[in-house]
N, C-alpha and C. Protein backbone atom coordinates (compact mmCIF):
# COMPACT_ATOMS: atom_id res chain seq x y z
N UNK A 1 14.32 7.43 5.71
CA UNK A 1 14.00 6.37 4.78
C UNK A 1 12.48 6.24 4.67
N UNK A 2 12.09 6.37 3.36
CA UNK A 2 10.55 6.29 3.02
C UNK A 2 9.97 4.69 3.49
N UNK A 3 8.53 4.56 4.03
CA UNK A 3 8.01 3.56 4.58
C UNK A 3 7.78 2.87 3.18
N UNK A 4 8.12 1.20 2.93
CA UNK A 4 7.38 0.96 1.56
C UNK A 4 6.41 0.09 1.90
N UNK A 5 5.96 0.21 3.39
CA UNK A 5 4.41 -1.13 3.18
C UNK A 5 3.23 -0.66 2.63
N UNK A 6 3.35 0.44 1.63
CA UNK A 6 2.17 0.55 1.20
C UNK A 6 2.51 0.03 -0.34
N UNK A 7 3.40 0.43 -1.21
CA UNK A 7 3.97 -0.47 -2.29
C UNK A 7 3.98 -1.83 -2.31
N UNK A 8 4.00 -2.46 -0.82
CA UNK A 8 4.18 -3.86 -0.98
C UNK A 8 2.73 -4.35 -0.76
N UNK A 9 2.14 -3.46 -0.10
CA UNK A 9 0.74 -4.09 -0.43
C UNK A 9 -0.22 -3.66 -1.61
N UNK A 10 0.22 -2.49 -2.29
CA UNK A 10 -0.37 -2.79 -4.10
C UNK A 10 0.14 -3.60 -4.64
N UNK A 11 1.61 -4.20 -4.36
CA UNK A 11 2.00 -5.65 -5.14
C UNK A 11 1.02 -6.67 -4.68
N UNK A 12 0.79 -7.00 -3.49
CA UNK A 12 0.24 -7.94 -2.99
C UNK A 12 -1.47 -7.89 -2.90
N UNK A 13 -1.32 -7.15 -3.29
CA UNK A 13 -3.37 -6.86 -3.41
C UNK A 13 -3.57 -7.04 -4.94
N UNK A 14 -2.41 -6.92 -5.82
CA UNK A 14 -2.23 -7.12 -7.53
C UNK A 14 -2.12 -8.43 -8.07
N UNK A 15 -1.49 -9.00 -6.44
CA UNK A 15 -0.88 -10.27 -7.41
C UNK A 15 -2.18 -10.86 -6.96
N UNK A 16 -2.84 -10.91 -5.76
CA UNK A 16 -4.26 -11.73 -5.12
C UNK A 16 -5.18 -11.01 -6.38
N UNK A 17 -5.47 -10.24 -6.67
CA UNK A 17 -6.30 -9.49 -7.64
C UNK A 17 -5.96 -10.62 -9.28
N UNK A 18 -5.28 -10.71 -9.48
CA UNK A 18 -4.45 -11.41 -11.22
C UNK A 18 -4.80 -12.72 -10.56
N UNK A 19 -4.64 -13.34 -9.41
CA UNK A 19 -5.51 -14.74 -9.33
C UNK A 19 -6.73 -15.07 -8.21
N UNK A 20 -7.35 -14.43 -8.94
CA UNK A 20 -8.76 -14.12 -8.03
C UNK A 20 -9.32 -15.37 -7.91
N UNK A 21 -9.07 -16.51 -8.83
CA UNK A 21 -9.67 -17.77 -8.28
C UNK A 21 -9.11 -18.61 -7.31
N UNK A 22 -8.17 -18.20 -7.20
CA UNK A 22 -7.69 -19.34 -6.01
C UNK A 22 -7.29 -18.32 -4.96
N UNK A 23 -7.64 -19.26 -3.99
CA UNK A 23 -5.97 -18.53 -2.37
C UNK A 23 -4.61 -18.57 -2.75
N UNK A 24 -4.05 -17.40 -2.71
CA UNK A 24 -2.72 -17.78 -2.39
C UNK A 24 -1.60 -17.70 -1.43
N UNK A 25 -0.64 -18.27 -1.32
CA UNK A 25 -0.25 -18.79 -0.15
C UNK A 25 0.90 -17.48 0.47
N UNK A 26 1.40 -17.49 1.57
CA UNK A 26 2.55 -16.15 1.75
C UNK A 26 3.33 -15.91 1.13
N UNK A 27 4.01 -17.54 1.09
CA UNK A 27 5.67 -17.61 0.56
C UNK A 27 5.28 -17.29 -1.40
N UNK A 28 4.24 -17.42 -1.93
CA UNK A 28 4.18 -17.30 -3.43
C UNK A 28 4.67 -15.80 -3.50
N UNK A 29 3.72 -14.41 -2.72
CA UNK A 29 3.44 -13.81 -2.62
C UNK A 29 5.08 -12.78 -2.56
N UNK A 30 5.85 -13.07 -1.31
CA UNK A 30 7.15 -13.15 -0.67
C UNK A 30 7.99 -13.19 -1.93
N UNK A 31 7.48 -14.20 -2.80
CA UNK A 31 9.22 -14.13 -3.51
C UNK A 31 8.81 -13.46 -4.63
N UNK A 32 7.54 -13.17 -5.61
CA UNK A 32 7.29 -11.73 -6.19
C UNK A 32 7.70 -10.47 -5.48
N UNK A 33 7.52 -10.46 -4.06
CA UNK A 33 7.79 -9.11 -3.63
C UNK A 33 9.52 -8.62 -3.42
N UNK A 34 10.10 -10.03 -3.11
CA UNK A 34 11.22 -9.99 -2.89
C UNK A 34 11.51 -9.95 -1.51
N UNK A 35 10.90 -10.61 -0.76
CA UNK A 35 10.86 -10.11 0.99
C UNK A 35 10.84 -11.43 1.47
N UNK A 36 11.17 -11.49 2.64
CA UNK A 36 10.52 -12.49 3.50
C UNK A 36 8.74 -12.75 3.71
N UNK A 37 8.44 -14.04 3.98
CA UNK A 37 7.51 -14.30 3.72
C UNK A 37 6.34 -14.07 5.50
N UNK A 38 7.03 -14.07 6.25
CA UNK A 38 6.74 -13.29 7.42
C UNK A 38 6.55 -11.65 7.32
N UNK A 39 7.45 -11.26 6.54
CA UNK A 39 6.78 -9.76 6.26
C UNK A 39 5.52 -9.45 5.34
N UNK A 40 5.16 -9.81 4.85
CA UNK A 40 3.81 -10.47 3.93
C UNK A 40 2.66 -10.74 4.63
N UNK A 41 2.70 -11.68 6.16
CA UNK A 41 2.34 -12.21 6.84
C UNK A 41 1.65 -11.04 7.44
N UNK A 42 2.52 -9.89 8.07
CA UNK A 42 2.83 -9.03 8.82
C UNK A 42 0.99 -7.95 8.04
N UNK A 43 1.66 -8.10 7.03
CA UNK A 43 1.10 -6.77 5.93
C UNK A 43 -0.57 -7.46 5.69
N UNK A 44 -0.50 -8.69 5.17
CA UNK A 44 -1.57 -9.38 5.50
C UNK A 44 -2.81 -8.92 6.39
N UNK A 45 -1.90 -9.20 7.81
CA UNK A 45 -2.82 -8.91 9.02
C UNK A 45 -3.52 -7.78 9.29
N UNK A 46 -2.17 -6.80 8.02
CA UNK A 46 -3.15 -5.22 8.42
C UNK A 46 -4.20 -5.14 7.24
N UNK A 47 -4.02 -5.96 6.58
CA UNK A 47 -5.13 -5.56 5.12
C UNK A 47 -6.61 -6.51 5.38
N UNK A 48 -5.97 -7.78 6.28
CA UNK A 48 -7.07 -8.45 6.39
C UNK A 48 -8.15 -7.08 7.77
N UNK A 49 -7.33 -6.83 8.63
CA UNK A 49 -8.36 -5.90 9.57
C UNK A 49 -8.89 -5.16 8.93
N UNK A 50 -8.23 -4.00 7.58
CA UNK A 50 -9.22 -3.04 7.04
C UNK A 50 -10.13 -3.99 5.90
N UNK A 51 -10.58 -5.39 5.80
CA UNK A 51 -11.32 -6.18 5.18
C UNK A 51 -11.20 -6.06 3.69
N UNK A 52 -9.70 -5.75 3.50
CA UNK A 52 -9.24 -5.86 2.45
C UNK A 52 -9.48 -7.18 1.64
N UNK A 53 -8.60 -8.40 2.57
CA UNK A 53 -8.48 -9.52 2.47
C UNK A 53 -8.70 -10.34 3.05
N UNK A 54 -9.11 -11.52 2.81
CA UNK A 54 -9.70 -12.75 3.90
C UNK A 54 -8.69 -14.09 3.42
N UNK A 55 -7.91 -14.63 4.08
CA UNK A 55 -6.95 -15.54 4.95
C UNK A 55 -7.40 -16.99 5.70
N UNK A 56 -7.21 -17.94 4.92
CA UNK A 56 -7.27 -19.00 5.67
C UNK A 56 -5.73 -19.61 5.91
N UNK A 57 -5.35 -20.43 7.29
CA UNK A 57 -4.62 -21.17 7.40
C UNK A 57 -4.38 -22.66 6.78
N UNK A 58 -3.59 -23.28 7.04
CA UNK A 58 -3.56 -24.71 6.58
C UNK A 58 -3.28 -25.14 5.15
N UNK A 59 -3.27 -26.37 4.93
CA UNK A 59 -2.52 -27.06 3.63
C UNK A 59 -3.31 -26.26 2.67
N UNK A 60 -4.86 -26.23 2.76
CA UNK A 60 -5.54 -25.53 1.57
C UNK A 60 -5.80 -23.76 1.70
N UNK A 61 -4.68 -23.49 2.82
CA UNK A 61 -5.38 -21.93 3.22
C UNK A 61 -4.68 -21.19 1.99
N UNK A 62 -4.71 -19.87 1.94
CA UNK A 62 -3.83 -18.75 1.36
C UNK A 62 -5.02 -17.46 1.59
N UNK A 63 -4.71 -16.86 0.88
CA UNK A 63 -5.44 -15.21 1.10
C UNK A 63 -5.85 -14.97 -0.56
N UNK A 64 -7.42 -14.58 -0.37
CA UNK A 64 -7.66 -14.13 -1.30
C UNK A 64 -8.50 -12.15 -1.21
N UNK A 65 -8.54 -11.29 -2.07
CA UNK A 65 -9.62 -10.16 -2.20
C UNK A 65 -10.83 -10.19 -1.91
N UNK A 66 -11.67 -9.54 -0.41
CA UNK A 66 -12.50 -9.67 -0.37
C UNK A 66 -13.70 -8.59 -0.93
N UNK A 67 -12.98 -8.22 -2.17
CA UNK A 67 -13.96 -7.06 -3.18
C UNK A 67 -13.27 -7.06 -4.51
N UNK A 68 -13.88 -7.07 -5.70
CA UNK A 68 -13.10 -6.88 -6.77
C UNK A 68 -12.43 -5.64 -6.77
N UNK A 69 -11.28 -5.82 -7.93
CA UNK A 69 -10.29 -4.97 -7.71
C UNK A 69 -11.05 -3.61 -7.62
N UNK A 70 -11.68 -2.99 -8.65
CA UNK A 70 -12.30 -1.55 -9.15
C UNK A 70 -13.05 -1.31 -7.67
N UNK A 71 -12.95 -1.75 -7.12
CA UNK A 71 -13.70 -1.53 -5.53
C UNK A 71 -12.82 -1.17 -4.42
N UNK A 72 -11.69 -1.34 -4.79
CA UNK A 72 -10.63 -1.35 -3.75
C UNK A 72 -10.32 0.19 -4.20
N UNK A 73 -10.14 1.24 -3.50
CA UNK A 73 -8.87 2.29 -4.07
C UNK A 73 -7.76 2.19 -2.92
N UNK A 74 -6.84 3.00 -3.55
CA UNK A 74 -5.81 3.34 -3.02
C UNK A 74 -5.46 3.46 -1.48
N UNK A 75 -5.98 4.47 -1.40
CA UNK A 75 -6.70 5.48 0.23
C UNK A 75 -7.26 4.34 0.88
N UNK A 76 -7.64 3.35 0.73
CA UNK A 76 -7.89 2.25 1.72
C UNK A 76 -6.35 1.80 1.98
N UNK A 77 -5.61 1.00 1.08
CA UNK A 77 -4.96 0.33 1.04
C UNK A 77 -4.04 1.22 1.63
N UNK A 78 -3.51 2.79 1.44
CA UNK A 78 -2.66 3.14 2.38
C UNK A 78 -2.76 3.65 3.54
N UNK A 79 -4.52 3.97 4.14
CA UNK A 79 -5.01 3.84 5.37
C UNK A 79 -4.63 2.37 6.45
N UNK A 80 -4.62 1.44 5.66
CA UNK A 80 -4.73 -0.17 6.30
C UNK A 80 -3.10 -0.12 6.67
N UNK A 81 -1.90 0.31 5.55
CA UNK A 81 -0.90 0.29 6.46
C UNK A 81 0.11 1.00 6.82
N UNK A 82 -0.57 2.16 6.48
CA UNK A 82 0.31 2.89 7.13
C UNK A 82 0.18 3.57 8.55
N UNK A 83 1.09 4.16 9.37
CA UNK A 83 0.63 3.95 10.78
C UNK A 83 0.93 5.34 10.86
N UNK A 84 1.10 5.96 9.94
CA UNK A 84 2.16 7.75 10.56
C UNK A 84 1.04 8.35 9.16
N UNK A 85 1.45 9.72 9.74
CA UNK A 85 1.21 11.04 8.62
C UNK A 85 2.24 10.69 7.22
N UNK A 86 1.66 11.27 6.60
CA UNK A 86 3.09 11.81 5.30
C UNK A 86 4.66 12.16 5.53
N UNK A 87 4.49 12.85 6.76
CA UNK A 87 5.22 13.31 7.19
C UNK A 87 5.12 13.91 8.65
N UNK A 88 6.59 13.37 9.33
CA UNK A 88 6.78 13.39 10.76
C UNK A 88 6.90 15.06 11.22
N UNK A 89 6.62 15.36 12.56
CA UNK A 89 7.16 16.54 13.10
C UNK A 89 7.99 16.37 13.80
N UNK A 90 8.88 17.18 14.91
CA UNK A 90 9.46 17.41 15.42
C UNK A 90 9.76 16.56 16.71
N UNK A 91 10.44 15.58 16.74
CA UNK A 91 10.42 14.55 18.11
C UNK A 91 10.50 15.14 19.04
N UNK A 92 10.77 16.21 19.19
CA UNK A 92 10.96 16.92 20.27
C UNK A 92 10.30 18.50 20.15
N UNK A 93 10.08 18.75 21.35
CA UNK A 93 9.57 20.70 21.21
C UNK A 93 10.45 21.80 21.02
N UNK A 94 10.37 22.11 20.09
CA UNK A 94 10.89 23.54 19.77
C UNK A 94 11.51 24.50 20.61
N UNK A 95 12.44 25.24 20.74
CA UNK A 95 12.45 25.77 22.08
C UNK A 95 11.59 27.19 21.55
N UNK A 96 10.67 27.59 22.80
CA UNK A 96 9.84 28.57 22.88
C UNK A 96 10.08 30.20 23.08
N UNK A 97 11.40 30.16 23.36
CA UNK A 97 11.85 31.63 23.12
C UNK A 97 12.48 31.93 21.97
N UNK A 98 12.41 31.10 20.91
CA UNK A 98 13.32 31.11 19.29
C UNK A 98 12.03 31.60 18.61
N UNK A 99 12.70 32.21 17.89
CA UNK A 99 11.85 33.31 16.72
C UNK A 99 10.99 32.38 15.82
N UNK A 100 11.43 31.50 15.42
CA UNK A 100 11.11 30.31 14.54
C UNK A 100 10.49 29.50 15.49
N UNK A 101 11.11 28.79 16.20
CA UNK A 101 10.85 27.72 17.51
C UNK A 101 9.22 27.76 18.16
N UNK A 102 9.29 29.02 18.21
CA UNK A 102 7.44 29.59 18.92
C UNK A 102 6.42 29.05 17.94
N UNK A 103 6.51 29.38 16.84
CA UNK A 103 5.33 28.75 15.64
C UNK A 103 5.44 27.93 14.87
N UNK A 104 6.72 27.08 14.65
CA UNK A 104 6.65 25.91 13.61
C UNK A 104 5.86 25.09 13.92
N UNK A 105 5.94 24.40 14.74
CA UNK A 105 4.90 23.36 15.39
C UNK A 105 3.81 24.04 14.59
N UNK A 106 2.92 24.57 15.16
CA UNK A 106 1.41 25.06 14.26
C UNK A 106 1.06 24.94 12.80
N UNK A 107 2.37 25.92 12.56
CA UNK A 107 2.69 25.55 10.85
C UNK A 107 2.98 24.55 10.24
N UNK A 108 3.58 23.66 10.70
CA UNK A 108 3.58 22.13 9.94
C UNK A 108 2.89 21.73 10.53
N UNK A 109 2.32 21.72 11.66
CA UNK A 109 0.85 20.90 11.68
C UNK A 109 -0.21 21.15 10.87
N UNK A 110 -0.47 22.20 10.78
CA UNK A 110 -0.97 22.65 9.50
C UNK A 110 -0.96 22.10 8.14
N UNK A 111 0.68 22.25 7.70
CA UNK A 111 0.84 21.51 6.70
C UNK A 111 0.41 20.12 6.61
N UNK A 112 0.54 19.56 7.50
CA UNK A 112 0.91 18.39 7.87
C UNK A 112 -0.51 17.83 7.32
N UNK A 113 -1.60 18.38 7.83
CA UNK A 113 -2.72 18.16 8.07
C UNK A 113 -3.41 18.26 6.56
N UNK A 114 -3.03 19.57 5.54
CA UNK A 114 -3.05 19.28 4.19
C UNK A 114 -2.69 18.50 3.37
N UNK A 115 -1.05 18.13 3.53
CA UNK A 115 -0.71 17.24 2.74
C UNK A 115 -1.54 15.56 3.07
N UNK A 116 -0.95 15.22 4.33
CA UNK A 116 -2.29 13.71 4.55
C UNK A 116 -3.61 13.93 3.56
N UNK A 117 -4.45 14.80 3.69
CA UNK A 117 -5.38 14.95 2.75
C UNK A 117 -5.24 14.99 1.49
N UNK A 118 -4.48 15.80 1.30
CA UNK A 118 -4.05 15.62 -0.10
C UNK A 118 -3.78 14.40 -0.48
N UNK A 119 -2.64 13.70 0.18
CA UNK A 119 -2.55 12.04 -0.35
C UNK A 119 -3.40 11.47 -0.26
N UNK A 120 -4.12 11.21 0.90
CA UNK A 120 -5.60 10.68 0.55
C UNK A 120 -6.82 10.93 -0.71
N UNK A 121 -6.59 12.24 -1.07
CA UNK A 121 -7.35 12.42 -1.99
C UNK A 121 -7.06 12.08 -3.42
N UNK A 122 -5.70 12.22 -3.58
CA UNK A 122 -4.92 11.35 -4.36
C UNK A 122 -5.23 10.12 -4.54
N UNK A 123 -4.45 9.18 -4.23
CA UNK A 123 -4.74 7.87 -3.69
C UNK A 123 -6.40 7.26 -3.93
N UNK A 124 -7.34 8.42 -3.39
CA UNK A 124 -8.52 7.59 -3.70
C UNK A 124 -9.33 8.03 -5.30
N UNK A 125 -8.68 8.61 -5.60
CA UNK A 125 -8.65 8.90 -7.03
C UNK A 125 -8.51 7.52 -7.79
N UNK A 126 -7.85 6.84 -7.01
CA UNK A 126 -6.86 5.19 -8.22
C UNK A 126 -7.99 4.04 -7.44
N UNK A 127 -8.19 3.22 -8.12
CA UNK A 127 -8.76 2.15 -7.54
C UNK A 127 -7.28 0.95 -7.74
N UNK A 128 -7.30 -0.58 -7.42
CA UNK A 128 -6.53 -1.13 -7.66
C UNK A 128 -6.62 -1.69 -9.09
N UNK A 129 -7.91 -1.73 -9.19
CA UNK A 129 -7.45 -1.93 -11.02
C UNK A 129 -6.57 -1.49 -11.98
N UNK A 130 -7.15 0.15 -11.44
CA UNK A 130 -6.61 0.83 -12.24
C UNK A 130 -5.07 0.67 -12.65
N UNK A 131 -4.46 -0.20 -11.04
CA UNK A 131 -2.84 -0.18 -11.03
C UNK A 131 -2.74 -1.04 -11.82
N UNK A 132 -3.92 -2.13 -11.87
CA UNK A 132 -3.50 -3.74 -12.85
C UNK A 132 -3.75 -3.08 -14.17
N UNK A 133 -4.32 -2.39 -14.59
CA UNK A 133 -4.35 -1.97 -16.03
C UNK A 133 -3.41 -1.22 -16.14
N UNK A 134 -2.99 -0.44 -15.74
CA UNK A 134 -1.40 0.10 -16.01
C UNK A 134 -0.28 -0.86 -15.71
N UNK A 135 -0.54 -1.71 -15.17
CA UNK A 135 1.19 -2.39 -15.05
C UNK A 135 0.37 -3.40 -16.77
N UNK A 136 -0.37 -3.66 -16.86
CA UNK A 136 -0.48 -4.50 -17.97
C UNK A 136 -0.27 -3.77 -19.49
N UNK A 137 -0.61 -2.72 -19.35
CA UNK A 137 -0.09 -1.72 -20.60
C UNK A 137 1.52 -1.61 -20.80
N UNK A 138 2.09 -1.14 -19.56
CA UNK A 138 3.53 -1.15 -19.79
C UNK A 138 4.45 -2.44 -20.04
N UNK A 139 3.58 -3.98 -19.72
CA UNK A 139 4.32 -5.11 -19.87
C UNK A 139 3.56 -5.35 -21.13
N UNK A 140 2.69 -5.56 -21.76
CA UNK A 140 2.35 -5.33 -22.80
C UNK A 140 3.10 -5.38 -24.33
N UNK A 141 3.57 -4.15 -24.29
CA UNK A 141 4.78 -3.77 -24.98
C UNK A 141 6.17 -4.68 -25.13
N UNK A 142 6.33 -5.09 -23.78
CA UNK A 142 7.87 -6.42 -23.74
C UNK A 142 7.05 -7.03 -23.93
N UNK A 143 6.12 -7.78 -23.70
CA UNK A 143 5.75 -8.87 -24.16
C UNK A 143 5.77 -9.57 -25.66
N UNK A 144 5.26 -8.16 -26.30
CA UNK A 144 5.01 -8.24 -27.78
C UNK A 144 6.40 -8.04 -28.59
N UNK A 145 7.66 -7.62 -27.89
CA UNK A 145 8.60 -7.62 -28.64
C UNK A 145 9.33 -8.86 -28.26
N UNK A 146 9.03 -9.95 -26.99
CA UNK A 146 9.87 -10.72 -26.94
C UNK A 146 9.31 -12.04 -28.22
N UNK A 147 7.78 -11.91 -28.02
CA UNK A 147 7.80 -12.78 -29.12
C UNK A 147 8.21 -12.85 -30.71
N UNK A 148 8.52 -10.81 -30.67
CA UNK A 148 9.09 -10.88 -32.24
C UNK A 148 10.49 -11.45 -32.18
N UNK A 149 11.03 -11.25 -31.01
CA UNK A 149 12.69 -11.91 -31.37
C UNK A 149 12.68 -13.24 -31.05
């Protein structure tokens, strides 16, 4: 099963980004994402360490962007939470007298070691704007047909 805390934190770095004037609070955040508001919390903590975001507590706290969006890319945001490679190796060692068994390890480490880069290089290709100007192009369109009907 694919990790999605990096999806949930371009939602959540999109939706703090679309109201850049105020804090906002977990639970707002939570029921756009569709999650619990402790998992938010969770995701928070890792975006606030890579100084993504800055977080106050209390009646007037919430979390706001501590850089405009076009400053943020990608490759941060999936550095901050993700905790693994692209892809896992082998939980266990290979057995060493198998024809195959002797060199995979090397070889997907290898790989392993390209593709991460590759996504990274990817990834920092996009800033977060860029995501808010594309989700606003594609809603765009419904927008303009709900007011024709």
């Amino acid at each position: 099963m694919a990790n999605s805390q990096f999806a949930m934190a371009v939602h959540v770095l999109a939706m703090l980004a679309n109201n850049c004037d105020e804090r906002i609070k977990s639970g707002y955040l939570a029921e756009s994402v569709n999650t619990n508001a402790v998992v938010i919390r969770r995701l928070l903590c890792d975006l606030h360490d890579a100084e993504l975001v800055v977080s106050r507590t209390g009646y007037s706290g919430g979390t706001c962007l501590t850089r405009q969006p076009s400053a943020i890319t990608l490759d941060e945001v999936f550095d901050a939470v993700s905790k693994a490679d692209v892809f896992g190796l082998h939980p266990n060692q290979p057995k060493s007298d198998c024809e195959i068994g002797a060199g995979i390890t090397s070889v997907l480490e290898r790989l392993q070691e390209e593709t991460n880069l590759s996504v990274r290089n990817s990834l920092g290709s996009y800033s977060l704007q860029d995501v808010i100007d594309e989700v606003v192009r594609i809603d765009l369109p419904k927008k303009q047909e709900e007011l024709v009907t």
